[in-house]
N, C-alpha and C. Protein backbone atom coordinates (compact mmCIF):
# COMPACT_ATOMS: atom_id res chain seq x y z
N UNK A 1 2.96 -10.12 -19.24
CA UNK A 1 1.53 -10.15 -19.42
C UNK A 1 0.85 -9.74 -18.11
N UNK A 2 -0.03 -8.86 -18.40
CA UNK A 2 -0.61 -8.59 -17.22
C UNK A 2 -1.57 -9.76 -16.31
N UNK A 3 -1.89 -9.47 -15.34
CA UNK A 3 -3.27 -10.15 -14.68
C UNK A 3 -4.03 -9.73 -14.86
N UNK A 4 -5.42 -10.39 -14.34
CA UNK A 4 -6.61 -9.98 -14.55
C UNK A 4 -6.76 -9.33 -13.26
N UNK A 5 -7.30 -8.10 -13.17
CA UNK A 5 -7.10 -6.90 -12.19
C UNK A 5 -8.76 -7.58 -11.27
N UNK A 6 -8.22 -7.97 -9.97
CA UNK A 6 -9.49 -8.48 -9.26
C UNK A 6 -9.98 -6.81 -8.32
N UNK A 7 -10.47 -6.94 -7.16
CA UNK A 7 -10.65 -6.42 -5.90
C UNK A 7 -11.69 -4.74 -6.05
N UNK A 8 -11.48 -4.36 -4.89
CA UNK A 8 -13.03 -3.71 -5.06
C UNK A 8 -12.31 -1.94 -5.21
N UNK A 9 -12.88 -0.63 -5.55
CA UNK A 9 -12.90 0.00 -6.06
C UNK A 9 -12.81 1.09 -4.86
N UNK A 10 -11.72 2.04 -4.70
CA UNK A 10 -11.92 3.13 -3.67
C UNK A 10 -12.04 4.56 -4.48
N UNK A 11 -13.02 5.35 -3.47
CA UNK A 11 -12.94 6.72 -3.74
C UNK A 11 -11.70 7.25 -3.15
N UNK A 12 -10.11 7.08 -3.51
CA UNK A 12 -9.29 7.73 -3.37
C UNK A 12 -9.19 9.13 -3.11
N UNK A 13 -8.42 9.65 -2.15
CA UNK A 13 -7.94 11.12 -1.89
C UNK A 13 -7.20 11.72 -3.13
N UNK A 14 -7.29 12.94 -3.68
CA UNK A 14 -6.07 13.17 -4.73
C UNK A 14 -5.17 14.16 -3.99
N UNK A 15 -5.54 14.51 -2.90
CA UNK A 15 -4.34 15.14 -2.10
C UNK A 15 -5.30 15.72 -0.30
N UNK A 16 -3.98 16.15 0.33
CA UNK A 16 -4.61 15.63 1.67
C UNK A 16 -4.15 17.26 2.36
N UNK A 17 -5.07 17.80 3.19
CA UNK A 17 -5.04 19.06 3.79
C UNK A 17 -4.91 19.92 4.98
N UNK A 18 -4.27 19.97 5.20
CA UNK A 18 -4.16 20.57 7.15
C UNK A 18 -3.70 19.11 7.60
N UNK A 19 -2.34 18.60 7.51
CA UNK A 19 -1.62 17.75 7.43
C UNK A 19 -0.44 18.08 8.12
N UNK A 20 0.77 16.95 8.68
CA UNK A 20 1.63 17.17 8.83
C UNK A 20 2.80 16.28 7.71
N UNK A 21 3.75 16.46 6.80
CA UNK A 21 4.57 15.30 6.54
C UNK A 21 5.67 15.27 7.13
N UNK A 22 6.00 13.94 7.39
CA UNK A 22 7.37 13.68 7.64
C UNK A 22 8.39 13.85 6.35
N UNK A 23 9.22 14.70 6.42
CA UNK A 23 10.60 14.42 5.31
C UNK A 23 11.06 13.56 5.47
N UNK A 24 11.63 12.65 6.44
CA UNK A 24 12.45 11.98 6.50
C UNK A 24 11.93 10.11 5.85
N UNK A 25 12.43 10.13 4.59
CA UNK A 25 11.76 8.80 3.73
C UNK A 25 11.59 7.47 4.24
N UNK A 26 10.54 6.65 4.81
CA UNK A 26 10.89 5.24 4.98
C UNK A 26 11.76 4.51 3.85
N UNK A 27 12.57 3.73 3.89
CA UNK A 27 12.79 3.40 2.63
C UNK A 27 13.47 1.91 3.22
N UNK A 28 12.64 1.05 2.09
CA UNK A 28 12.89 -0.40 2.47
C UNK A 28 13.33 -0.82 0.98
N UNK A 29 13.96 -2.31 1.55
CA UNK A 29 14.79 -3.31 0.55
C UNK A 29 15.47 -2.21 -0.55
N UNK A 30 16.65 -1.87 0.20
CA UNK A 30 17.47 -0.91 -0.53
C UNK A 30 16.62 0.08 -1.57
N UNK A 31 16.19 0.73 -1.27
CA UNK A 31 14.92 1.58 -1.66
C UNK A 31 14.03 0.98 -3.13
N UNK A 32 13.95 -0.03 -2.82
CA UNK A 32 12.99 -0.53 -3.86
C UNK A 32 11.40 -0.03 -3.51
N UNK A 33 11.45 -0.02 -2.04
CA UNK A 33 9.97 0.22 -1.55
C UNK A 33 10.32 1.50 -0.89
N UNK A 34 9.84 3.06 -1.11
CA UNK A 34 9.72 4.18 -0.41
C UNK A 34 8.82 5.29 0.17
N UNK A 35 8.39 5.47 1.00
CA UNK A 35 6.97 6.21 1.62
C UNK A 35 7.38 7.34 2.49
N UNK A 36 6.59 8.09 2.03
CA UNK A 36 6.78 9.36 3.79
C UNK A 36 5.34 9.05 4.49
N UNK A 37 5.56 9.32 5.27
CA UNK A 37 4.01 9.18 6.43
C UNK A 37 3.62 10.36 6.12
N UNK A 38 2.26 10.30 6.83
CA UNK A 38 1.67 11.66 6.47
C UNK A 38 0.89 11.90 8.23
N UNK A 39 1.19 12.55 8.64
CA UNK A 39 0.46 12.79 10.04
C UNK A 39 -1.16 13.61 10.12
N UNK A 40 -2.05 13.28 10.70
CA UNK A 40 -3.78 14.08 10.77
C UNK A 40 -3.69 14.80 11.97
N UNK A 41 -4.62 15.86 12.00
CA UNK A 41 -4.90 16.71 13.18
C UNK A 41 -5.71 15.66 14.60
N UNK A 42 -6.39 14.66 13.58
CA UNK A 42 -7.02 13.74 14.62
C UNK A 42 -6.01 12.60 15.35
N UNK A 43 -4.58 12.33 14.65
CA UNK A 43 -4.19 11.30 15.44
C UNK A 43 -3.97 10.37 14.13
N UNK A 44 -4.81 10.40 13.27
CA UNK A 44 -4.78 9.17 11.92
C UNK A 44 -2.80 9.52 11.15
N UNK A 45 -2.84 8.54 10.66
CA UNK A 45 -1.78 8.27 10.22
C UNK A 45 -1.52 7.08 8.94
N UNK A 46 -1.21 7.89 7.53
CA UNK A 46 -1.15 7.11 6.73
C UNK A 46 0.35 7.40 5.75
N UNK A 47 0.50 6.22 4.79
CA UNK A 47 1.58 6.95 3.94
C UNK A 47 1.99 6.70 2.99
N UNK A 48 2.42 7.74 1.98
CA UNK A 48 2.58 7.45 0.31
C UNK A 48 3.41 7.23 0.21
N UNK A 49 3.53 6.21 -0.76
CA UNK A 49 4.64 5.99 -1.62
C UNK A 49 4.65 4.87 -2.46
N UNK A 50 6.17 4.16 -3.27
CA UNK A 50 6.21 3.92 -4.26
C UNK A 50 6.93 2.70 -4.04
N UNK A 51 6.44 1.12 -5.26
CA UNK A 51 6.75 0.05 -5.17
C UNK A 51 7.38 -0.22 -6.32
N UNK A 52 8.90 -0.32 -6.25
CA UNK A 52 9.84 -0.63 -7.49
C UNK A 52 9.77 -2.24 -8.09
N UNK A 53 9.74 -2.43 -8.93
CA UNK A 53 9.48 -3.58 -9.54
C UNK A 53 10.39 -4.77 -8.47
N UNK A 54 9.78 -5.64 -8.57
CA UNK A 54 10.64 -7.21 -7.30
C UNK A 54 9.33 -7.35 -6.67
N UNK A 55 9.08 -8.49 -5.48
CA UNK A 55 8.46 -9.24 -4.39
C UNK A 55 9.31 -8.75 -3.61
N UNK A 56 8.42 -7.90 -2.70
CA UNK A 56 8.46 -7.79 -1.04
C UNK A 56 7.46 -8.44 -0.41
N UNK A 57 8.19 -8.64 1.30
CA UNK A 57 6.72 -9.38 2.20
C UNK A 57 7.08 -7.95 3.26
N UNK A 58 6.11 -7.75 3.86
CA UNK A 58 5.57 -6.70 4.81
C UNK A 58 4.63 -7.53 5.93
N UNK A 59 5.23 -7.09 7.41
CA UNK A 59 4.27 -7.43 8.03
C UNK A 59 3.77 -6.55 8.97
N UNK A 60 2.48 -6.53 9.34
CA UNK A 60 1.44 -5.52 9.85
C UNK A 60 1.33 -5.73 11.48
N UNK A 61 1.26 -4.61 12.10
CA UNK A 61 1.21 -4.69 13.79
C UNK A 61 0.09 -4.08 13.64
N UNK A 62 -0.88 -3.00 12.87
CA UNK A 62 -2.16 -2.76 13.03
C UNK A 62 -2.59 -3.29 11.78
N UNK A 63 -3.98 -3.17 11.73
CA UNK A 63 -4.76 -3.01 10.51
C UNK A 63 -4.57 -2.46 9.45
N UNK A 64 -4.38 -2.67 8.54
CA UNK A 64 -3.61 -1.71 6.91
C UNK A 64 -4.92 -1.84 5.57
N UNK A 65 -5.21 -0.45 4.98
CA UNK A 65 -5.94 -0.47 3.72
C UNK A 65 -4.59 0.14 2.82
N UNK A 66 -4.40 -0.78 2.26
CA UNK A 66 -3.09 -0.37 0.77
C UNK A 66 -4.12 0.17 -0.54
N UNK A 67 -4.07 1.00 -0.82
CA UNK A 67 -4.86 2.03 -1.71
C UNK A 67 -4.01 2.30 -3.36
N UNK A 68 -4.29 1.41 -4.32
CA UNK A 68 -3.69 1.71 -5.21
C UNK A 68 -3.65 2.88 -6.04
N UNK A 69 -2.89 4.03 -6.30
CA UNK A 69 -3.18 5.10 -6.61
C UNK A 69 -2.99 5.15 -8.08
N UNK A 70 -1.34 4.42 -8.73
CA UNK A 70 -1.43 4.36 -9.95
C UNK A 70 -0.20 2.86 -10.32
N UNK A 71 -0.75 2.66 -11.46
CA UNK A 71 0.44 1.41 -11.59
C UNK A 71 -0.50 -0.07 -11.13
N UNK A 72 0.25 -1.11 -10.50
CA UNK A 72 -0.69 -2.34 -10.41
C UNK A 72 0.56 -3.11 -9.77
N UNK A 73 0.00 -3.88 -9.17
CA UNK A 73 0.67 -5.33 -8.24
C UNK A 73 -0.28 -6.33 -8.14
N UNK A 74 0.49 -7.29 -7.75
CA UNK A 74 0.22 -8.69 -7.19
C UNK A 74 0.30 -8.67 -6.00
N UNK A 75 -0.71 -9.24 -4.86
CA UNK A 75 -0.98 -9.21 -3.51
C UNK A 75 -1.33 -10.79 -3.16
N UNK A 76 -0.30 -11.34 -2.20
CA UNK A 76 -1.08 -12.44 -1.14
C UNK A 76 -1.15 -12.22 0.17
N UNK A 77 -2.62 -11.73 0.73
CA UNK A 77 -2.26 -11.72 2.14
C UNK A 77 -1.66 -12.66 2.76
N UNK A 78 -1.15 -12.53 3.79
CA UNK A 78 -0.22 -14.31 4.66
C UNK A 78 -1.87 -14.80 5.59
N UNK A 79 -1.54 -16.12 5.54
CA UNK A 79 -2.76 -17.20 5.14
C UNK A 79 -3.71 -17.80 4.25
N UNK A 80 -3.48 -16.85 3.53
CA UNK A 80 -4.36 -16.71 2.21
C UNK A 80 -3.30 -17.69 0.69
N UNK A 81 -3.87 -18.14 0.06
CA UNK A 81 -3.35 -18.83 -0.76
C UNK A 81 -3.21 -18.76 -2.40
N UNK A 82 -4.60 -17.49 -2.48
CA UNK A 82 -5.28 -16.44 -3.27
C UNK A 82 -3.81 -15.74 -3.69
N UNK A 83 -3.70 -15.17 -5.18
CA UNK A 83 -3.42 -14.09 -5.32
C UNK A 83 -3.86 -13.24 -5.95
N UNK A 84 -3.84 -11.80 -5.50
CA UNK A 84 -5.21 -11.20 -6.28
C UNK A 84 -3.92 -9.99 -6.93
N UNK A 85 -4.39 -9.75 -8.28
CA UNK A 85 -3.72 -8.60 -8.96
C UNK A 85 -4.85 -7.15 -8.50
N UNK A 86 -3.96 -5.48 -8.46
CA UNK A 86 -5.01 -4.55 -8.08
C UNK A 86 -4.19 -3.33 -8.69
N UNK A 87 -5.50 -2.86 -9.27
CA UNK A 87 -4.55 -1.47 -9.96
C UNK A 87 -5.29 -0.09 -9.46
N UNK A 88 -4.73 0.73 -10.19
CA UNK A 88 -5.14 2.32 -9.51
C UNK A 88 -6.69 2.07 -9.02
N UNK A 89 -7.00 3.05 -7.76
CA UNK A 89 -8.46 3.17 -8.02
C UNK A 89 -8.85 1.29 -6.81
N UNK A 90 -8.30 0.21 -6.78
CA UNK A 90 -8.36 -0.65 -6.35
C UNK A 90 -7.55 -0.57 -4.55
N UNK A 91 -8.19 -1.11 -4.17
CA UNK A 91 -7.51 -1.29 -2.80
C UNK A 91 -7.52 -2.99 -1.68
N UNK A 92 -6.87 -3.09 -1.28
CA UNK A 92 -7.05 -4.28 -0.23
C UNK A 92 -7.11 -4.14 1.31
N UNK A 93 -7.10 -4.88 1.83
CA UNK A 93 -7.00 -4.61 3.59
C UNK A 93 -6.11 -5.85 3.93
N UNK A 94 -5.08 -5.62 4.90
CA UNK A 94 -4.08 -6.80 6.27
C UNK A 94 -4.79 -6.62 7.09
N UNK A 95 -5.18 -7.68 7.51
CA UNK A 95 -5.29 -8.06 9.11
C UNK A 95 -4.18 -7.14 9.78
N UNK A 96 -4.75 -7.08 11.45
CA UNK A 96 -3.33 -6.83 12.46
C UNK A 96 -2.92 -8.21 12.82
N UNK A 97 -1.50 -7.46 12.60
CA UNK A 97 -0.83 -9.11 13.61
C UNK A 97 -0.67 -10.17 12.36
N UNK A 98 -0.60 -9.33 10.99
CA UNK A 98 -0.17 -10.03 10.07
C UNK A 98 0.55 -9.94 9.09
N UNK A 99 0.31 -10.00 7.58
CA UNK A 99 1.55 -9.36 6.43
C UNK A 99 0.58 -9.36 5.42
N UNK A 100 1.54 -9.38 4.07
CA UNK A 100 1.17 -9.83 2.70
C UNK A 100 2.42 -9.39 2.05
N UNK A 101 2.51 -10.05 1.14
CA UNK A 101 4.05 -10.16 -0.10
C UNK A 101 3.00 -9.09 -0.97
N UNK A 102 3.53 -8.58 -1.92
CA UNK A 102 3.49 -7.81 -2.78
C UNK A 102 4.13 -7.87 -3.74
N UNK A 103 3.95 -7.62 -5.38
CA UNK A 103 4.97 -7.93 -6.40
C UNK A 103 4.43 -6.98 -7.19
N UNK A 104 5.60 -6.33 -8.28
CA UNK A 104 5.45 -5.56 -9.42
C UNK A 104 6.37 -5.95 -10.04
N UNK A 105 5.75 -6.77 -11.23
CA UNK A 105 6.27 -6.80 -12.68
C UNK A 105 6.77 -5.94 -13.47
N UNK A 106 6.25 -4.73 -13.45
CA UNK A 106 6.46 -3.35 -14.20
C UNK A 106 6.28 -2.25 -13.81
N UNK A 107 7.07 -1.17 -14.42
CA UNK A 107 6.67 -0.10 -13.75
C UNK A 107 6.75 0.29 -12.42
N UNK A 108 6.19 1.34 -12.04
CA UNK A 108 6.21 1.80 -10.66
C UNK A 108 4.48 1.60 -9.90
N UNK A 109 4.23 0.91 -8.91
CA UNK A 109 3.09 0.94 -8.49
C UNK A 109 2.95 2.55 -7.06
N UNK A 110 1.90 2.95 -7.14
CA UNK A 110 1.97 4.00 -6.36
C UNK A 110 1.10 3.58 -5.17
N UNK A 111 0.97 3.99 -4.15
CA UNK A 111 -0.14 3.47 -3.20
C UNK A 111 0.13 4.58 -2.19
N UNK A 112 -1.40 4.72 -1.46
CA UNK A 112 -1.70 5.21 -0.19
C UNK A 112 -1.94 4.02 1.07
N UNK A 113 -1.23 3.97 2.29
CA UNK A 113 -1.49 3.19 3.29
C UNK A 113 -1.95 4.19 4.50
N UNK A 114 -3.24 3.63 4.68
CA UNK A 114 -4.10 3.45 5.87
C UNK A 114 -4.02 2.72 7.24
N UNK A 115 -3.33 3.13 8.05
CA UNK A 115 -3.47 2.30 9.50
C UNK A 115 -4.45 2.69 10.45
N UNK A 116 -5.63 1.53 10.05
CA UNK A 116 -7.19 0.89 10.37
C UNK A 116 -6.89 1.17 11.92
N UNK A 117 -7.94 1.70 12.59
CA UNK A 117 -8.10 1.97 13.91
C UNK A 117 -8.15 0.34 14.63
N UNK A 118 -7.94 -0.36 15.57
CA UNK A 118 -8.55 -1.53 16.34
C UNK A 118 -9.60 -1.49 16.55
């Protein structure tokens, strides 16, 4: 059964231009979780990819906007006690110097990550 889809609404990128990518795949918890970075002419740095069904925790050394592109999860930031469900089109923000668990019930969740300037 799904959740009730909370959180607030982004004008998502549908693709990104005068870019650099990395080939070489992040790939976490035996590739349940997989992303390439994407490098900017300015220095910015973000990166796509894909959340295989299970609970992961992730923790953040900068600022993070997780950008749901397609699909849906369950999010608790760490301190927070909240859990908020977020689907395509939806996004959240980590603190630096912190985490959040993540879960998918179904399917494949897709996301863009943002690392927030200080």
């Amino acid at each position: 059964m799904r959740p009730k889809i909370l959180g607030c609404m982004s004008t998502m990128p549908q693709e990104f231009h005068g870019v650099t990518v990395v080939a070489k795949a992040n790939v976490y918890f035996d590739g349940r979780v997989v992303s390439h970075s994407i490098l900017f002419p300015d220095g910015a740095k973000k990166t796509v990819g894909l959340v295989y069904p299970g609970r992961y925790h992730f923790s953040t050394q900068s600022a993070e906007r997780m950008e749901i592109v397609a699909g849906w999860c369950l999010v608790t930031i760490d301190g927070q006690s909240e859990t908020k469900a977020f689907t395509g089109g939806q996004y959240f923000e980590v603190p630096s110097r912190s985490g959040f668990a993540i879960e998918v019930t179904e399917g494949i969740c897709e996301y863009i990550c943002s690392y927030l300037p200080a």
